[in-house]
Protein backbone atom coordinates (compact mmCIF):
# COMPACT_ATOMS: atom_id res chain seq x y z
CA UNK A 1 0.42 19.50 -14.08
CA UNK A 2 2.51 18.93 -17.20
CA UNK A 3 4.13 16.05 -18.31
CA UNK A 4 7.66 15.19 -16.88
CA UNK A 5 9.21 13.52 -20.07
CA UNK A 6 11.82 12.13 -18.06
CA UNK A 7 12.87 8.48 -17.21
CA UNK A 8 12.13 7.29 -13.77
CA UNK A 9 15.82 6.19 -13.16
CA UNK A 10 17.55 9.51 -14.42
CA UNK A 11 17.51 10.71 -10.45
CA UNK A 12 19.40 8.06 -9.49
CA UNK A 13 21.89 8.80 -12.43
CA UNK A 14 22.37 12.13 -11.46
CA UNK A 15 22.56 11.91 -7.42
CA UNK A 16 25.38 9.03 -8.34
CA UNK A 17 27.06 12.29 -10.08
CA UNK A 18 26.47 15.24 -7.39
CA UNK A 19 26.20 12.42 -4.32
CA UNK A 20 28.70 9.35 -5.90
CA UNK A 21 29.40 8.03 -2.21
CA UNK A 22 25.75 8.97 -0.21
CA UNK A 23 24.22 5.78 0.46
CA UNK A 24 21.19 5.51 -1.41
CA UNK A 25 20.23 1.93 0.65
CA UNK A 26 21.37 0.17 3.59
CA UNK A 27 20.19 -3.17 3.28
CA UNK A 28 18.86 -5.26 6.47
CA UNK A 29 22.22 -7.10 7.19
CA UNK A 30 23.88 -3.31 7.30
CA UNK A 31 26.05 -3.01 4.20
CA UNK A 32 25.37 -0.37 2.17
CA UNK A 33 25.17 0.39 -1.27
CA UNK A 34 25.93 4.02 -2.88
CA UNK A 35 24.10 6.10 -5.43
CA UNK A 36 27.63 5.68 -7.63
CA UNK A 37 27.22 1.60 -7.07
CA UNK A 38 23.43 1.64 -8.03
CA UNK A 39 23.44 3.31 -10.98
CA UNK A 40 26.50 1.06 -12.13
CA UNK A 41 24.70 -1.88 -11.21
CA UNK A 42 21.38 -0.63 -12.81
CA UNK A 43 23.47 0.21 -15.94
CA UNK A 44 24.78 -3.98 -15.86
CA UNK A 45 21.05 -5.74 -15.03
CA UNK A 46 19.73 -3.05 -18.34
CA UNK A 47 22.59 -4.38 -20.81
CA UNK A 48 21.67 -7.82 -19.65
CA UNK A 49 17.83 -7.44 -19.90
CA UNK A 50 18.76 -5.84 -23.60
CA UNK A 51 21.08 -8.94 -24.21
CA UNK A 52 18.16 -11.40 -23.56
CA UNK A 53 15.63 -9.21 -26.18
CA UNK A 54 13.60 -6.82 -23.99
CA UNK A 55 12.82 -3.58 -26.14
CA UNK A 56 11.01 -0.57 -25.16
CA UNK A 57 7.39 -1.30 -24.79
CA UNK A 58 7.58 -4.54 -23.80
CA UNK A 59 6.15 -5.67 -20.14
CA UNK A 60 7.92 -8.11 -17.75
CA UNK A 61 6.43 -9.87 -14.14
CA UNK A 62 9.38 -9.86 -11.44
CA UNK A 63 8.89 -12.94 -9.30
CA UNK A 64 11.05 -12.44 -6.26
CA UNK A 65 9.88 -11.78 -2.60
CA UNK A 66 13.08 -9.83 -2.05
CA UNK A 67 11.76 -5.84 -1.74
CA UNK A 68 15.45 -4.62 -3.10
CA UNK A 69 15.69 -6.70 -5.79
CA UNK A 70 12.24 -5.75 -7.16
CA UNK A 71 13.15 -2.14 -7.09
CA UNK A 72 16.91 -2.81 -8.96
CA UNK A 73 14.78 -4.90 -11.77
CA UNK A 74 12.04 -2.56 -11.59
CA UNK A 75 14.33 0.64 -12.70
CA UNK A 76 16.74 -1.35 -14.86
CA UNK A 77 13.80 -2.22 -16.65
CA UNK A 78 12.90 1.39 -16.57
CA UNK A 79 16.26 2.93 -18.04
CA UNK A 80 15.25 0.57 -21.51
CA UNK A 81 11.65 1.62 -21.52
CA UNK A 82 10.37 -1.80 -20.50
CA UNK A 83 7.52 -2.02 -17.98
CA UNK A 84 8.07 -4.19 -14.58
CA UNK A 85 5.08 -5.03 -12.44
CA UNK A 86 4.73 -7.53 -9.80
CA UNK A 87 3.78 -11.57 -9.83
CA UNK A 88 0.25 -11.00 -9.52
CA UNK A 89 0.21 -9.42 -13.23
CA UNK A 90 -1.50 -11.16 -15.29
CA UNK A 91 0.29 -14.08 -17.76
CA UNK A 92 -1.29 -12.57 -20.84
CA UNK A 93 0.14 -9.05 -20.21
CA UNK A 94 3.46 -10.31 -19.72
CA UNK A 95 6.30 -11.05 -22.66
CA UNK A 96 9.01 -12.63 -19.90
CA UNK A 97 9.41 -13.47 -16.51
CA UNK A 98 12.10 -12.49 -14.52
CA UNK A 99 11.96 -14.92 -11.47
CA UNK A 100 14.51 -15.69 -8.96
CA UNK A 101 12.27 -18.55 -7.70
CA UNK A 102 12.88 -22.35 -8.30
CA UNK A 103 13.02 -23.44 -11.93
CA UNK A 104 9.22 -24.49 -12.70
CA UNK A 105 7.30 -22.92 -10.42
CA UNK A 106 6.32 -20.35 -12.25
CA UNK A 107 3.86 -20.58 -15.46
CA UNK A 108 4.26 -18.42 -18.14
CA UNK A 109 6.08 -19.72 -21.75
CA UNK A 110 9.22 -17.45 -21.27
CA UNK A 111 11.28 -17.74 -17.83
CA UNK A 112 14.42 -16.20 -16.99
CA UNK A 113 16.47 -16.95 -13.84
CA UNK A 114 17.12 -13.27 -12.06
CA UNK A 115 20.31 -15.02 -10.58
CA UNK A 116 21.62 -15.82 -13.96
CA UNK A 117 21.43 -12.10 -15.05
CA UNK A 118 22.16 -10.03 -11.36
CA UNK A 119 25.44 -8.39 -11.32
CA UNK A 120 28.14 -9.46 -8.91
CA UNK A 121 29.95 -5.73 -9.34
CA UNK A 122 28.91 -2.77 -11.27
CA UNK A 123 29.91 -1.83 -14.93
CA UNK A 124 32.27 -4.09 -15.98
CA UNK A 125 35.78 -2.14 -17.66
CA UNK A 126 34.95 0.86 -20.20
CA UNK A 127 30.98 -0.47 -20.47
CA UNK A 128 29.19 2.95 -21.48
CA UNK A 129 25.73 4.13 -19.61
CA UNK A 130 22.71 2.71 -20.96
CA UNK A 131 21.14 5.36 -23.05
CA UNK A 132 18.16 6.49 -21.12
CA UNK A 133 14.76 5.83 -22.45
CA UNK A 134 13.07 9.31 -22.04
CA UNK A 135 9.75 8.68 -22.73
CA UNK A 136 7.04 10.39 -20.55
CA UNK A 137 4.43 8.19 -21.74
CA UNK A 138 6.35 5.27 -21.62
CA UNK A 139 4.62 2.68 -18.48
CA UNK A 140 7.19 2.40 -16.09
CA UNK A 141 5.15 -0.22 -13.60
CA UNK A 142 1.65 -2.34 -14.12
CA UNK A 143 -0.22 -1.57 -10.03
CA UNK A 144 -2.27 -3.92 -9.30
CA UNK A 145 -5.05 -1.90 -7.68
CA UNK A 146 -6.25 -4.32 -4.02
CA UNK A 147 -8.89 -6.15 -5.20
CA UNK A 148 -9.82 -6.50 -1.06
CA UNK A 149 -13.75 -6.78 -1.86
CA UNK A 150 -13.89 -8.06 -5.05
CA UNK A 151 -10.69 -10.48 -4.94
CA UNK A 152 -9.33 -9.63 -8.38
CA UNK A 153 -6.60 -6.93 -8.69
CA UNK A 154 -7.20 -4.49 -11.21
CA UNK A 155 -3.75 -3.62 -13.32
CA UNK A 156 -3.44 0.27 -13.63
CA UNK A 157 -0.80 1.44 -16.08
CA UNK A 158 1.84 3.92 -14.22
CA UNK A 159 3.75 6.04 -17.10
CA UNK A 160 7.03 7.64 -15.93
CA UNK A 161 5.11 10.69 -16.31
CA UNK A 162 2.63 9.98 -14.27
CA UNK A 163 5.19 7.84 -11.27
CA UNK A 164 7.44 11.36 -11.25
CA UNK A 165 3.53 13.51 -10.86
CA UNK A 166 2.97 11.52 -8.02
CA UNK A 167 6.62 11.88 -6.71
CA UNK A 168 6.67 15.16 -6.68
CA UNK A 169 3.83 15.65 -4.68
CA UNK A 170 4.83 13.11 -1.88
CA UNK A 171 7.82 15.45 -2.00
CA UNK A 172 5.82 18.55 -0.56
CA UNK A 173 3.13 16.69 1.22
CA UNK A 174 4.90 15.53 3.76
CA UNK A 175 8.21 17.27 3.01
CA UNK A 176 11.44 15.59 4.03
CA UNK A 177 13.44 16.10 6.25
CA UNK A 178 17.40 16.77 5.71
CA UNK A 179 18.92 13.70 6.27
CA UNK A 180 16.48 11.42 6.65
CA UNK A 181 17.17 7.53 6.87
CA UNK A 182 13.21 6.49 5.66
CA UNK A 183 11.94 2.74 6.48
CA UNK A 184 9.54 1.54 4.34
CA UNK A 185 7.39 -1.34 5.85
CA UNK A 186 4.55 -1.53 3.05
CA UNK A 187 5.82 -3.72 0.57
CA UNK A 188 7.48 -2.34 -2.83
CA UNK A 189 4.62 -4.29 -5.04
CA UNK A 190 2.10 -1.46 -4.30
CA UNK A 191 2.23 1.60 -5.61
CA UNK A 192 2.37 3.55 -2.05
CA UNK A 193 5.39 1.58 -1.23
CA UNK A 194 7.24 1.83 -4.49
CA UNK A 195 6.15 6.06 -4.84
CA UNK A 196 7.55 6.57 -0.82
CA UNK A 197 11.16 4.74 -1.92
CA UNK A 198 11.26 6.54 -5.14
CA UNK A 199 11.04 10.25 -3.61
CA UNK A 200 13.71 8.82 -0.98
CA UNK A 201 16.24 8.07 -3.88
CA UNK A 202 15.09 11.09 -5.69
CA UNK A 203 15.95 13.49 -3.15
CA UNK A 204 19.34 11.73 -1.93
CA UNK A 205 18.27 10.68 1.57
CA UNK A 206 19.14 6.75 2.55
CA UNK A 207 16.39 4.28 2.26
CA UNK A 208 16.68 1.52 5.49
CA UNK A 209 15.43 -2.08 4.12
CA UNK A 210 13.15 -3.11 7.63
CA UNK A 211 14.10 -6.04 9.83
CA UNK A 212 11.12 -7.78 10.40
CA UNK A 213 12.66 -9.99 13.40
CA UNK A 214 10.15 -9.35 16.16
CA UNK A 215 12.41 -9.88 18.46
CA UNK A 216 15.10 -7.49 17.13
CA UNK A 217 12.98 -4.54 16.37
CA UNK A 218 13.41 -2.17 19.37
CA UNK A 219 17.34 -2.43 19.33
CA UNK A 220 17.13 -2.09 15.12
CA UNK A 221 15.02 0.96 15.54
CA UNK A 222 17.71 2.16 17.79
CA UNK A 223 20.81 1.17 16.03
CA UNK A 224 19.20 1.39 12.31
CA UNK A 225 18.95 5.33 13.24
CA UNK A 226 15.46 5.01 11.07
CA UNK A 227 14.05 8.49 11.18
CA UNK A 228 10.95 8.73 8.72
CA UNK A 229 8.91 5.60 8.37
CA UNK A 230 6.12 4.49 5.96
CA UNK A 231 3.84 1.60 7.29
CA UNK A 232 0.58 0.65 7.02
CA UNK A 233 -1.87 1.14 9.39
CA UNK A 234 -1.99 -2.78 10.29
CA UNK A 235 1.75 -2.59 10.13
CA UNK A 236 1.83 -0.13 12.92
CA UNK A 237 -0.36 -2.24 15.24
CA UNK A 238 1.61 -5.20 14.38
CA UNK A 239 5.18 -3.09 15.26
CA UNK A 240 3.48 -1.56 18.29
CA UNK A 241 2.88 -4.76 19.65
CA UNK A 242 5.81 -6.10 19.65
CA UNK A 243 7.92 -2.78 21.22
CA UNK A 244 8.10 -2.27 25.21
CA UNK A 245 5.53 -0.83 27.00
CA UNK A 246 7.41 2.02 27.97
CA UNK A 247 8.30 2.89 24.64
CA UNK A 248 11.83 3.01 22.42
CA UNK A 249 13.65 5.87 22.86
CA UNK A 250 15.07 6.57 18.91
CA UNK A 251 15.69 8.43 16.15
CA UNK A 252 11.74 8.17 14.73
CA UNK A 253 10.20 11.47 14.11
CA UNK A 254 7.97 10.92 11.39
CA UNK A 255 5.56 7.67 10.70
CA UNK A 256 3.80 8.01 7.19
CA UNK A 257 0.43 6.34 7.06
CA UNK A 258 -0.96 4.94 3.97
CA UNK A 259 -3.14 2.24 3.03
CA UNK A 260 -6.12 3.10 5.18
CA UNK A 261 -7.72 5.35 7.72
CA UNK A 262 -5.64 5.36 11.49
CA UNK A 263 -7.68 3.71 13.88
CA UNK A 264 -7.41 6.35 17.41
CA UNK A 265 -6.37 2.99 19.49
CA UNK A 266 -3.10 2.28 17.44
CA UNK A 267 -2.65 6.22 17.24
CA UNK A 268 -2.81 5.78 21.29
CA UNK A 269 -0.71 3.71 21.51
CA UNK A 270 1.84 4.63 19.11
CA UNK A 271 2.29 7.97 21.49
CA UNK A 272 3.38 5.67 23.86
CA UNK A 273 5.24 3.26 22.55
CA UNK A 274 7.01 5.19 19.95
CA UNK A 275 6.62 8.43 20.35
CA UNK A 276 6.19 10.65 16.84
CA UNK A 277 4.85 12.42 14.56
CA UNK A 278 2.48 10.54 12.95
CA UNK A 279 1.50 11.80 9.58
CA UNK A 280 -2.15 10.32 7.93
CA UNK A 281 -2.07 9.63 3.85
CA UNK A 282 -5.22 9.01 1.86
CA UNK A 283 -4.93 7.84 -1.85
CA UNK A 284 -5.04 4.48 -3.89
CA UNK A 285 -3.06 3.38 -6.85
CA UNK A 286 -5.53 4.56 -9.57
CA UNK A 287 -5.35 8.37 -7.50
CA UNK A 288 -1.74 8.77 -6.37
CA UNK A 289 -1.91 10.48 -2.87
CA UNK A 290 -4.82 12.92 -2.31
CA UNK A 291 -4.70 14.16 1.31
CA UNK A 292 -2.55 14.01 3.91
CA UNK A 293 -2.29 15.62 7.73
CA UNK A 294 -0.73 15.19 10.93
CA UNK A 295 -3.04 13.22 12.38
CA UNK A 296 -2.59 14.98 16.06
CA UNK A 297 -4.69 17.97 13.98
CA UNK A 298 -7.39 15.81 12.74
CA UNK A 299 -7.56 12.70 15.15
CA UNK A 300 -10.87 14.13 17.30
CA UNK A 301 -12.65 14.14 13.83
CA UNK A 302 -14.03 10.58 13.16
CA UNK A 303 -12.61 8.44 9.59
CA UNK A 304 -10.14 11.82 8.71
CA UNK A 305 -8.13 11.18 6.23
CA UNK A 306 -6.31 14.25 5.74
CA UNK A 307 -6.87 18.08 3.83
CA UNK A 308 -6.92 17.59 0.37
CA UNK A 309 -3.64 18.26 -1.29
CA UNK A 310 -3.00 21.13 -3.55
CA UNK A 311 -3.22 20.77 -7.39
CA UNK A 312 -6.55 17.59 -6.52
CA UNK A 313 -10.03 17.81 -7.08
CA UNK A 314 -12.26 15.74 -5.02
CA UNK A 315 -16.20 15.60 -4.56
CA UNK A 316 -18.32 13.94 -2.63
CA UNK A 317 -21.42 12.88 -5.03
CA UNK A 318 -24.99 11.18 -4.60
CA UNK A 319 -25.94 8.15 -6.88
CA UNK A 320 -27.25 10.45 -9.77
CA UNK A 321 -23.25 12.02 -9.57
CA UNK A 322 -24.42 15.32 -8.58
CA UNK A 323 -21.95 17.01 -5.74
CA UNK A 324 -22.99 16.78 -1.91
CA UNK A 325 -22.89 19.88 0.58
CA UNK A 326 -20.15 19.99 2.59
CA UNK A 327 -20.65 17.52 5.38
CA UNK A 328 -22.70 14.93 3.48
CA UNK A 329 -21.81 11.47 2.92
CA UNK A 330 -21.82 10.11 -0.30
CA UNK A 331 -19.56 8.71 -3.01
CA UNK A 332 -16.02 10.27 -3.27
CA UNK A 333 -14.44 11.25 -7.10
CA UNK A 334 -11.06 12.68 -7.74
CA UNK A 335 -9.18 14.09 -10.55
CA UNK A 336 -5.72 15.74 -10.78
CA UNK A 337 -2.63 15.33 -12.15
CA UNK A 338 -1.61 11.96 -9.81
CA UNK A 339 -4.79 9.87 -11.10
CA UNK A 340 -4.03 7.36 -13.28
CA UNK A 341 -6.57 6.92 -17.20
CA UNK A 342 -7.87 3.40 -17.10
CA UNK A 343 -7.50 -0.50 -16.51
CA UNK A 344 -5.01 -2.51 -18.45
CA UNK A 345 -7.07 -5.45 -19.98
CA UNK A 346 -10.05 -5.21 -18.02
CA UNK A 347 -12.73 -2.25 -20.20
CA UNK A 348 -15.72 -2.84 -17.82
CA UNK A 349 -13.98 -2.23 -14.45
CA UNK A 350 -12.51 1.06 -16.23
CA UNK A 351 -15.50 2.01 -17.02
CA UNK A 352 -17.12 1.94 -13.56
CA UNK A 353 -14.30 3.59 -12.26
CA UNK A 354 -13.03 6.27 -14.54
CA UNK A 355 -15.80 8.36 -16.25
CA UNK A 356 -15.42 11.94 -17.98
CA UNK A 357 -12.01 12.85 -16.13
CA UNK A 358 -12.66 11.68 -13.01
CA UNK A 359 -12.09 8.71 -11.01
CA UNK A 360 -14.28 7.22 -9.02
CA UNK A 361 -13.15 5.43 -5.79
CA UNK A 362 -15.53 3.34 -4.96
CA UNK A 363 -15.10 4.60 -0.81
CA UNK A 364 -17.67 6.38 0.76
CA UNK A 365 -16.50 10.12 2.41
CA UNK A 366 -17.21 13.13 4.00
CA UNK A 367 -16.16 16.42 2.50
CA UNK A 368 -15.87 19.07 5.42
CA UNK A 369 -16.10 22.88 4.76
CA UNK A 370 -12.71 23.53 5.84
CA UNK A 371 -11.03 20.50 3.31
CA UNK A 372 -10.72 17.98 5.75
CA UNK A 373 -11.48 14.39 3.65
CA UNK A 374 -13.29 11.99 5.87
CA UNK A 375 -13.19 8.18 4.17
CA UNK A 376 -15.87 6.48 5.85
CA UNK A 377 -15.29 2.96 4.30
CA UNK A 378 -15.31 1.33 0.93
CA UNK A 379 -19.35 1.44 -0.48
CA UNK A 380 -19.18 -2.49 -1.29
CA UNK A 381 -18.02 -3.06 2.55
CA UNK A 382 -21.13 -1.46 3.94
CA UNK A 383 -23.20 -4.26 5.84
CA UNK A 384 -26.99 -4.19 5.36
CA UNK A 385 -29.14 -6.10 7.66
CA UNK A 386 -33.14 -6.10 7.38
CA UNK A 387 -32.68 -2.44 5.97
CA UNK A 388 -30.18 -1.30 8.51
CA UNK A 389 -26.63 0.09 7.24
CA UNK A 390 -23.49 -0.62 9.72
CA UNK A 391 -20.10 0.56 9.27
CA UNK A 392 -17.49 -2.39 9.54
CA UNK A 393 -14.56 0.31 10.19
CA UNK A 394 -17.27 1.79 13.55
CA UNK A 395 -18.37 -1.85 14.46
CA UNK A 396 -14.23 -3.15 14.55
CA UNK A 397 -13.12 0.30 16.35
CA UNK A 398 -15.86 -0.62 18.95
CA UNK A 399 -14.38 -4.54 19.04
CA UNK A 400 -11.10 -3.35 19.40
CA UNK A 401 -11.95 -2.04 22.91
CA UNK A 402 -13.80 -4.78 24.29
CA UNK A 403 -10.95 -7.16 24.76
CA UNK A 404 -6.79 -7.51 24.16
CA UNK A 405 -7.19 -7.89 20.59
CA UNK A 406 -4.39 -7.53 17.86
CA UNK A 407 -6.60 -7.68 14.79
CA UNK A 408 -10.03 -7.57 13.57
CA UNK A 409 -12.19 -7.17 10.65
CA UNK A 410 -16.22 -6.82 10.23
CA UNK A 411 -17.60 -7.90 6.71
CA UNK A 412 -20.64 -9.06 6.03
CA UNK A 413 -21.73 -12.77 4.97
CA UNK A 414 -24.43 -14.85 3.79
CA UNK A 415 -26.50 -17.14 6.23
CA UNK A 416 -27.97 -20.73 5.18
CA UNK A 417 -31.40 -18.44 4.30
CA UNK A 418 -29.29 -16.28 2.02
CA UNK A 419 -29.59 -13.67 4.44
CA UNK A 420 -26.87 -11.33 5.31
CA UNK A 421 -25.41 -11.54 8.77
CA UNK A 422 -22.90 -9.54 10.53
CA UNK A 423 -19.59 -11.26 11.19
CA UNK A 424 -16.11 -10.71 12.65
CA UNK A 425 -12.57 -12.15 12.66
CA UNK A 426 -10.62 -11.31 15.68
CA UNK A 427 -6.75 -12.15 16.30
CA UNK A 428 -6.66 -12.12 20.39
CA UNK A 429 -2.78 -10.92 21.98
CA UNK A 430 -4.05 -14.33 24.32
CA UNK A 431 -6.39 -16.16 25.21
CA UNK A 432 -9.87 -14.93 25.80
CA UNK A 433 -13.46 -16.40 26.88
CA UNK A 434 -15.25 -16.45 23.66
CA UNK A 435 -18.48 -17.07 25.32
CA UNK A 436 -18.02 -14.08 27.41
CA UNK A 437 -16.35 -11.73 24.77
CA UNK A 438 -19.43 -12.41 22.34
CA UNK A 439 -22.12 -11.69 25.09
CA UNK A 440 -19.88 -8.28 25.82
CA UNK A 441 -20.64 -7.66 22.21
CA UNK A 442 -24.12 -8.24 22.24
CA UNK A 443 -24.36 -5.86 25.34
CA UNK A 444 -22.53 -3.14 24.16
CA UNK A 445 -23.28 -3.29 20.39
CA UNK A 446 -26.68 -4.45 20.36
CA UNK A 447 -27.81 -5.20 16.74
CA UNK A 448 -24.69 -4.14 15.18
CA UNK A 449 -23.27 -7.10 17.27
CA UNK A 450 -21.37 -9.62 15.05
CA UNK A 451 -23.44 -12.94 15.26
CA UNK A 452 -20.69 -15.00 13.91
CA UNK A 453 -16.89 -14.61 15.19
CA UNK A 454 -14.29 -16.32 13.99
CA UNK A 455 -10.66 -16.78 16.36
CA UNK A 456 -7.85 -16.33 14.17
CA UNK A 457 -4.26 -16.50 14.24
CA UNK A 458 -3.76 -13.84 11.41
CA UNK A 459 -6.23 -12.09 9.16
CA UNK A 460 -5.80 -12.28 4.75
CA UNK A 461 -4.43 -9.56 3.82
CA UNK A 462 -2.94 -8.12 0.29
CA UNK A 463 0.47 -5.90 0.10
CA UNK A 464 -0.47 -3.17 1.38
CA UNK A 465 -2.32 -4.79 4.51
CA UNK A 466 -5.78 -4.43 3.67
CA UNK A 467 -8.44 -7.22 5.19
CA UNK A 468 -9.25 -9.26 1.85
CA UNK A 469 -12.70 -9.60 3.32
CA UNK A 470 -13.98 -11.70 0.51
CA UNK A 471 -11.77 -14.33 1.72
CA UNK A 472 -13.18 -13.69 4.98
CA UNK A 473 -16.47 -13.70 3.60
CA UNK A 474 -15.44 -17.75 2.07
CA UNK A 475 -14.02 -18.91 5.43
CA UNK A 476 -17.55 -18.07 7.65
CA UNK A 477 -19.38 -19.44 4.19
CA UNK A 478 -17.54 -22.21 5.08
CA UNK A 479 -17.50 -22.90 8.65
CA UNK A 480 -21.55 -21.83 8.43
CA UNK A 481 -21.50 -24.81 6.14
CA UNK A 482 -19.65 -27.54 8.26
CA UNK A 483 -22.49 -25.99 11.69
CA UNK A 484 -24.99 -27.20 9.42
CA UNK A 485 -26.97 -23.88 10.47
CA UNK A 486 -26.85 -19.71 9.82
CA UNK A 487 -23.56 -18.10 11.75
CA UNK A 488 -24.02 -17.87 15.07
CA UNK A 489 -21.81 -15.97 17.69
């Protein structure tokens, strides 16, 4: 695919033309802002980032846990060419700060207070557009990649270019609906967040900023009139919990997975509870999306992911990197026009990762003769005990069914002999007999059986919801430590 050489904001520029009173988003207490009033305010926050010395090129961390005003920063930034990314980039990458966070909590040399620049109106009097910086090539966001095994983000470069590539394609695959009113529950810091929004605002639909009030969310779902939704799948379970039994009766037709496979008990469940079509995503932030299907047409086949989208290249390879038959596992690559070229600042992790055109995801999969993408699990999560391989994704599926849990996660630690063990963190709904839970495990999972389990009120996860199991890995290091004696169930 060829290069867009357009600015990442220009969309929003010309829907406030052709659409001046659409709302673009409704915000959580229910105002609403049009695609006329966002591109006026864009146009103010740009001036003002120009006034304070940001030039094209430069790259700015926005500080702020508020979703909505990370994506106003985050394309004023873009209309003069300056690259946003997230507080987790790191300090040496950064020229400014842009924090809306207390005075001093933040360490970098050069701090500027969001409040101090954020626009009570839009334009003020005859103030002209910002002049667009149309640069293709130009980065528009530094992604953190997850970091969930390893525990250090990676920072992947996203050019406008390459942001409007991957656009496009969430566009067609899963193609919206007219008049959509799309929730987005994954947070705007990752890439699959930030990409759904974008194609929202590009296309002129209404983007719904979530309530997260457990207690509101069946009536919000109802009154909100959300119709497309993008969560993760950890979000869903969480959401699903917290709805009626007997379901909500609303405007949802579509729920957009991303951010890992589907496990078939919160698909089960979310048939029942909220009734849609649920749609299954597979991609990460250095591919952009890379398969996608209703998951109703691929939920009897075990880890699908999705058919591989038109326009990407995947194979399955062995370690020597030559291709597997279809149906072997192995390591997945990908190229295509949505993957991104490298690591910003870190040469060695590029290099594992993205070798002669392709990139190399570090998951294992399944390629199936008719295109169906199987992810069987990342290749560093795989738990080896005296020679033996286990899944964590199989071994928590299992877990999931053998009491009322809400959460769980399967990684593998270290005993006090060095040896690895298999372990588990479970988040119970209530309270459950541990001594009789773990002998249920032992029964029915024999030696993939966890033989430590932890009883937590929430799991570690990053942005987009994924189990930071090296955290995970820490805690049972450290209660192991403290017992004085290997993990034990």
């Amino acid at each position: 695919m060829g290069g867009f050489a357009m600015n990442c904001s220009e969309p929003i520029r010309r829907n406030a033309r052709i659409l001046p009173d659409a709302v673009a988003i409704e915000r959580s207490d229910g105002s609403t802002i049009t695609y006329a009033a966002l591109d006026r305010t864009l146009d103010a926050l740009a001036h003002r980032l120009r006034e304070i010395g940001l030039r094209a090129g430069h790259a700015v961390a926005i500080v702020t846990a508020d979703g909505h005003r990370y994506l106003v920063t985050l394309l004023a930034l873009a209309r003069i060419g300056v690259s946003g990314a997230a507080s987790n980039l790191p300090p040496a990458l950064a020229e400014m700060v842009l924090s809306d966070q207390a005075p001093g909590t933040v360490n970098h040399p050069r701090v500027v207070q969001l409040d101090a620049l954020w626009p009570a109106g839009g334009l003020a009097g005859d103030m002209p557009p910002v002049p667009m910086h149309n640069d293709g090539g130009a980065i528009l966001v530094l992604s953190a990649s997850s970091g969930t095994t390893t525990g250090a983000p990676k920072v992947v470069p996203v050019s406008h270019d390459l942001a409007a590539r991957r656009v496009a394609l969430r566009i067609m695959n899963p193609p919206m609906l007219a008049g959509t009113r799309h929730c987005c529950f994954v947070s705007l810091f990752a890439g699959f967040g930030l990409v759904a929004v974008l194609r929202t605002l590009w296309t002129g639909f209404t983007v719904i900023e979530p309530n997260l009030n457990a207690e509101q969310l069946a009536s919000w779902l109802v009154t909100s009139r959300v119709s497309h939704i993008s969560i993760s799948p950890i979000g869903l379970r969480k959401l699903l919990n917290v709805l009626p039994a007997d379901g909500v009766a609303c405007d949802v037709r579509t729920i957009e997975i991303g951010g890992g496979v589907l496990p078939m008990s919160t698909y089960e469940l979310a048939q029942r509870r909220l009734p849609a079509m649920v749609i299954a995503t597979y991609g990460s932030t250095e591919t952009g999306n890379v398969a996608t299907a209703p998951f109703a047409a691929v939920c009897g086949r075990p880890d699908a992911a999705g058919y591989v989208l038109p326009g990407v290249t995947v194979q399955v390879v062995d370690a020597d990197d030559h291709p597997l038959p279809a149906g072997e596992e192995g390591t997945l690559r990908v190229r295509g026009g949505g993957t991104a070229a490298g690591y910003r600042g870190n040469d060695a992790a590029a290099a594992r990762t993205f070798r002669d055109g392709w990139v190399y995801t570090h998951d294992r999969a399944i390629l199936d003769g008719d295109g169906l993408l199987r992810v069987t699990g990342r290749i560093d999560d795989v738990i080896v005990v005296d020679g033996v391989k286990f899944n964590p994704q199989a071994l928590e599926e299992a877990l999931m069914r053998l009491a009322d849990l809400r959460e769980v996660a399967v990684f593998g630690a270290h005993d006090a002999k060095g040896l690895t063990a298999i372990c588990a963190a479970i988040v119970p709904n209530a309270a459950i007999d541990a001594d009789e839970f773990h002998a249920r495990c032992r029964e029915r999972l024999g030696a993939g059986a966890p033989s430590f389990i932890m009883h937590m009120r929430e799991l570690p996860r990053n942005a987009m919801g994924k189990v930071q199991r090296t955290e995970l890995a820490r805690i049972a290091g450290e209660a192991s430590r403290s017992r004085r004696g290997p993990p034990a169930a």
